[in-house]
N, C-alpha and C. Protein backbone atom coordinates (compact mmCIF):
# COMPACT_ATOMS: atom_id res chain seq x y z
N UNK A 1 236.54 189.99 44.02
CA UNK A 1 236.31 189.25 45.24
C UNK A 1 237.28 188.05 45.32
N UNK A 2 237.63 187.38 44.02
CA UNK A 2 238.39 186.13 43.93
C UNK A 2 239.52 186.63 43.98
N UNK A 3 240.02 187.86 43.41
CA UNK A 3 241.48 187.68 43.10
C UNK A 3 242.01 188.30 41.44
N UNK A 4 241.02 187.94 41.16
CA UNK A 4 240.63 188.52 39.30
C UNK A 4 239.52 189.14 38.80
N UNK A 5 239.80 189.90 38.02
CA UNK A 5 239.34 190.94 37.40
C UNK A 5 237.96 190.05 36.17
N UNK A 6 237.16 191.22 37.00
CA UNK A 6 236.14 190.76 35.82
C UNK A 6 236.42 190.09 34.53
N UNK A 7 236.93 190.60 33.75
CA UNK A 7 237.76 190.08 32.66
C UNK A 7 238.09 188.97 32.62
N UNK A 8 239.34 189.03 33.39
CA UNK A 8 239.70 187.44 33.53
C UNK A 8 238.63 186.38 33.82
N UNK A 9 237.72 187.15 34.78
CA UNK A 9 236.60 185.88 35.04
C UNK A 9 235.52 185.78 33.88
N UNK A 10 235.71 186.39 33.34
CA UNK A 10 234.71 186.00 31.71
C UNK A 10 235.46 185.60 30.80
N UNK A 11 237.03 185.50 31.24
CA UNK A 11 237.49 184.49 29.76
C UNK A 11 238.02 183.31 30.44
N UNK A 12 237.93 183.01 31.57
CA UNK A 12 238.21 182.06 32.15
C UNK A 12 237.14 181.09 31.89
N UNK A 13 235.96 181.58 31.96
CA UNK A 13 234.68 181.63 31.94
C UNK A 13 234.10 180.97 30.55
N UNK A 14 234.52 181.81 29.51
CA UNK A 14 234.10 181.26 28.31
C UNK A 14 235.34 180.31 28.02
N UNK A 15 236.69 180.27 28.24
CA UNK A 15 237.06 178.88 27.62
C UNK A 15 236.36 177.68 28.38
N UNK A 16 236.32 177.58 29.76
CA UNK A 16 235.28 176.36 30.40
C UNK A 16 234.40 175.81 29.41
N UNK A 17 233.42 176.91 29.23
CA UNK A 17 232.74 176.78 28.38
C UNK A 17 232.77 175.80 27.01
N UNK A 18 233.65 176.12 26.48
CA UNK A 18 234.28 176.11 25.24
C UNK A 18 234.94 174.57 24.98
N UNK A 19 236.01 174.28 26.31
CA UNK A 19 236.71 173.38 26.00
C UNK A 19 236.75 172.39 27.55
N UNK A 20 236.06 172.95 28.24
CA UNK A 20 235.96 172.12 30.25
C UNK A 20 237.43 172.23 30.38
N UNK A 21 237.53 171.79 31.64
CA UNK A 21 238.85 171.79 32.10
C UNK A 21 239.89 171.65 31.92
N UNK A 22 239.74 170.81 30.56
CA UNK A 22 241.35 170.90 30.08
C UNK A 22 241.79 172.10 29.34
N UNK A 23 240.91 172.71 28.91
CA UNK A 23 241.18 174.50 28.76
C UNK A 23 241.52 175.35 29.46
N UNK A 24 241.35 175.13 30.73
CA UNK A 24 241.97 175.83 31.81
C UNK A 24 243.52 175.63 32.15
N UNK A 25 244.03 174.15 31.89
CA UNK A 25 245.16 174.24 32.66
C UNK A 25 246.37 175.18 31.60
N UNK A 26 247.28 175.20 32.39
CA UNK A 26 248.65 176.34 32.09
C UNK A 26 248.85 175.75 31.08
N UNK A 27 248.84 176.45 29.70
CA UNK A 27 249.71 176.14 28.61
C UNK A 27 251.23 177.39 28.15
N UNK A 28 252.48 176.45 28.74
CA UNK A 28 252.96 177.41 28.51
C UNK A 28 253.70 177.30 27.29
N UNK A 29 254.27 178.74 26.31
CA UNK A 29 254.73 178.56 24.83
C UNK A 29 256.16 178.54 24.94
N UNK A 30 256.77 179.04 25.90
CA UNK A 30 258.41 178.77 25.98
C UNK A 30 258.46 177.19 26.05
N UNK A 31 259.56 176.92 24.98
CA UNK A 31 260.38 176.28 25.21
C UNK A 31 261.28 175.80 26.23
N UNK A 32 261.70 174.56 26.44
CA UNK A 32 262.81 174.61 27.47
C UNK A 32 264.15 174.43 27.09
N UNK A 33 265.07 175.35 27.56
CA UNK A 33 266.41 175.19 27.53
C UNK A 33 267.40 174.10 27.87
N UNK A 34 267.53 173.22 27.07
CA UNK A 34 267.55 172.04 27.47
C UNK A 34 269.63 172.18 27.44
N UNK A 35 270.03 173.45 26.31
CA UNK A 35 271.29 173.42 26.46
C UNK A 35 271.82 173.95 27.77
N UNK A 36 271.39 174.46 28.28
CA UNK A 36 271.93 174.69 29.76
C UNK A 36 271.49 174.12 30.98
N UNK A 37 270.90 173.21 30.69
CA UNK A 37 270.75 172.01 31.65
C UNK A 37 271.89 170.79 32.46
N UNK A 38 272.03 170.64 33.68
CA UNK A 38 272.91 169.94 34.47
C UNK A 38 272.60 168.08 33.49
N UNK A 39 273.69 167.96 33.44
CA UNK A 39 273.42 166.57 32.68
C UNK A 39 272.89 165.69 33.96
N UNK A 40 271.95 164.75 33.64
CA UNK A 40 271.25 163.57 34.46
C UNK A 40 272.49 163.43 35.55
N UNK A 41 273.06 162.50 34.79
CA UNK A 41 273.99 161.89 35.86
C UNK A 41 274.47 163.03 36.77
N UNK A 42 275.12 163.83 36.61
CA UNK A 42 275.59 164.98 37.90
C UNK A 42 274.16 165.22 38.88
N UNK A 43 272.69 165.44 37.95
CA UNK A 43 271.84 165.70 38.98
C UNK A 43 272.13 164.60 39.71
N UNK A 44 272.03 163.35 39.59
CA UNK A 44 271.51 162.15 39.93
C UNK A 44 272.52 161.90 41.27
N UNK A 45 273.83 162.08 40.62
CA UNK A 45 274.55 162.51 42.01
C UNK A 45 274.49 163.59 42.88
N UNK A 46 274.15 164.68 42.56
CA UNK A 46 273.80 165.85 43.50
C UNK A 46 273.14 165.41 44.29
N UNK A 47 271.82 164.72 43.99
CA UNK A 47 270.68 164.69 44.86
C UNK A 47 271.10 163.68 45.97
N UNK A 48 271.80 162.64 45.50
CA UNK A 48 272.46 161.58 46.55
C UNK A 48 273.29 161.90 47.46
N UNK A 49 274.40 163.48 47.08
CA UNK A 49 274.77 163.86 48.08
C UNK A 49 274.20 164.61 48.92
N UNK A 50 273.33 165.41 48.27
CA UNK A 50 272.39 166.10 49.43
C UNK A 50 271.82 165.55 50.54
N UNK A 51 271.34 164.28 50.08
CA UNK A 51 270.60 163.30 50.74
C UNK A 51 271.20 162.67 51.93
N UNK A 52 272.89 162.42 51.58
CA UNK A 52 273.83 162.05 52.31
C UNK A 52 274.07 162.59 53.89
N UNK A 53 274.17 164.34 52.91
CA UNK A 53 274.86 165.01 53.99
C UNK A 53 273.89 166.45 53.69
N UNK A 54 272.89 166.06 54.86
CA UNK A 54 271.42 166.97 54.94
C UNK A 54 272.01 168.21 55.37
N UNK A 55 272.95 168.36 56.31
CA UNK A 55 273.21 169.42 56.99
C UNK A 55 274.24 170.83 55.70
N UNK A 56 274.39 170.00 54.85
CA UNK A 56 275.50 170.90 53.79
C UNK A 56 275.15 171.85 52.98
N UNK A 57 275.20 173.15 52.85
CA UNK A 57 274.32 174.27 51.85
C UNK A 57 275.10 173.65 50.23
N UNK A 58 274.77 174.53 49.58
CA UNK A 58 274.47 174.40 48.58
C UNK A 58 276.25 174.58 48.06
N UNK A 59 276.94 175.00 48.94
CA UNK A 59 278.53 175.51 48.58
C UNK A 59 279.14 174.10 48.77
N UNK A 60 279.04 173.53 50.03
CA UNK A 60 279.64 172.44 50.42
C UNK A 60 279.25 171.57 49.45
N UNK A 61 278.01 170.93 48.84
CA UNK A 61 277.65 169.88 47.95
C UNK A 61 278.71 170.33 46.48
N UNK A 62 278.69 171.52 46.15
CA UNK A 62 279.31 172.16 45.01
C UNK A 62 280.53 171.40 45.00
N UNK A 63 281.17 171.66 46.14
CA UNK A 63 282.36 171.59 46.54
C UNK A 63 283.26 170.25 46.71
N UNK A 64 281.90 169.24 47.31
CA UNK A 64 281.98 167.56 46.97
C UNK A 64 281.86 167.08 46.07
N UNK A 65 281.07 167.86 44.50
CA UNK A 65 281.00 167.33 43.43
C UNK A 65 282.02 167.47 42.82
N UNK A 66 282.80 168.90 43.35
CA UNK A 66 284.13 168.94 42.19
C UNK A 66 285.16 168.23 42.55
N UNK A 67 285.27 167.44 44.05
CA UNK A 67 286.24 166.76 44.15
C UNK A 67 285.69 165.22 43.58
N UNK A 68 284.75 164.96 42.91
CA UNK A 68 284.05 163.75 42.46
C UNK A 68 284.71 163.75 41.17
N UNK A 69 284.90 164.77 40.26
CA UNK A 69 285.44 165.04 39.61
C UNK A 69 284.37 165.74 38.19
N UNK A 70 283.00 166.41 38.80
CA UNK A 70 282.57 167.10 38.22
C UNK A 70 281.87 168.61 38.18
N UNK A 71 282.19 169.58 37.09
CA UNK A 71 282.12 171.05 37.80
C UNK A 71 280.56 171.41 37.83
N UNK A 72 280.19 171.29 38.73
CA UNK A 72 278.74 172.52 38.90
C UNK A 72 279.01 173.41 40.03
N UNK A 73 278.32 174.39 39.42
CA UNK A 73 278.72 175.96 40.27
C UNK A 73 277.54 175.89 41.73
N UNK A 74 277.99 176.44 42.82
CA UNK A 74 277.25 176.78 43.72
C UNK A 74 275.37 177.10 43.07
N UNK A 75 275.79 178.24 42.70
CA UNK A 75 274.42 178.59 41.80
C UNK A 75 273.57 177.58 41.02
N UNK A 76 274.21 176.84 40.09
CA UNK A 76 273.62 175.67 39.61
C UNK A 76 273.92 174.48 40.71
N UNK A 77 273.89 174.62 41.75
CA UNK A 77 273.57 173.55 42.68
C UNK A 77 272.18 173.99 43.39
N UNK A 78 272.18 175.00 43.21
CA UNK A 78 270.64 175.57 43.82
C UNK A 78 269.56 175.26 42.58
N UNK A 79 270.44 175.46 41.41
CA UNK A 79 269.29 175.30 40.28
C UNK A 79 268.58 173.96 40.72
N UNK A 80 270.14 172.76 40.61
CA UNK A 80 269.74 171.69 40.79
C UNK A 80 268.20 171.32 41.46
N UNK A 81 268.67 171.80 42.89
CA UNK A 81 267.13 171.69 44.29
C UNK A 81 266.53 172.18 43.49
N UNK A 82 265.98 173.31 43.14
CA UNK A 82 264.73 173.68 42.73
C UNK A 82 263.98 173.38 41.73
């Protein structure tokens, strides 16, 4: 009726139980990839140009950063936003 399977609603069910709400929230076990991460400062400027120039996809900002004089790819300019 909810969305989940009996199952799920009896172990959802017994951790409540078990541990209240802080048992419920998302624990996730991955790690984060911190080596392929946009360094601060480039985000920090990305976001200022976005901000700048609202109307620009994700190619054009790319494209203002490399004349700033730093490389992020189209693709990791989308990473960036999201």
């Amino acid at each position: 009726m909810m969305g989940y399977s009996q199952d799920s609603f009896h172990r959802f069910k017994e951790l409540h139980e078990i541990g209240g709400e802080t048992a419920l929230q998302e624990r996730s076990l991955r790690k984060p990839l911190l080596a392929n991460r946009t360094p601060p400062e480039v985000e920090a400027l990305s976001v200022r140009l976005s901000l700048e120039l609202p109307a620009c996809g994700q190619v054009r900002i790319a494209n203002e950063l490399r004349k700033r004089g730093h490389s992020l790819s189209p693709a990791g300019m989308r990473g960036v936003w999201l």
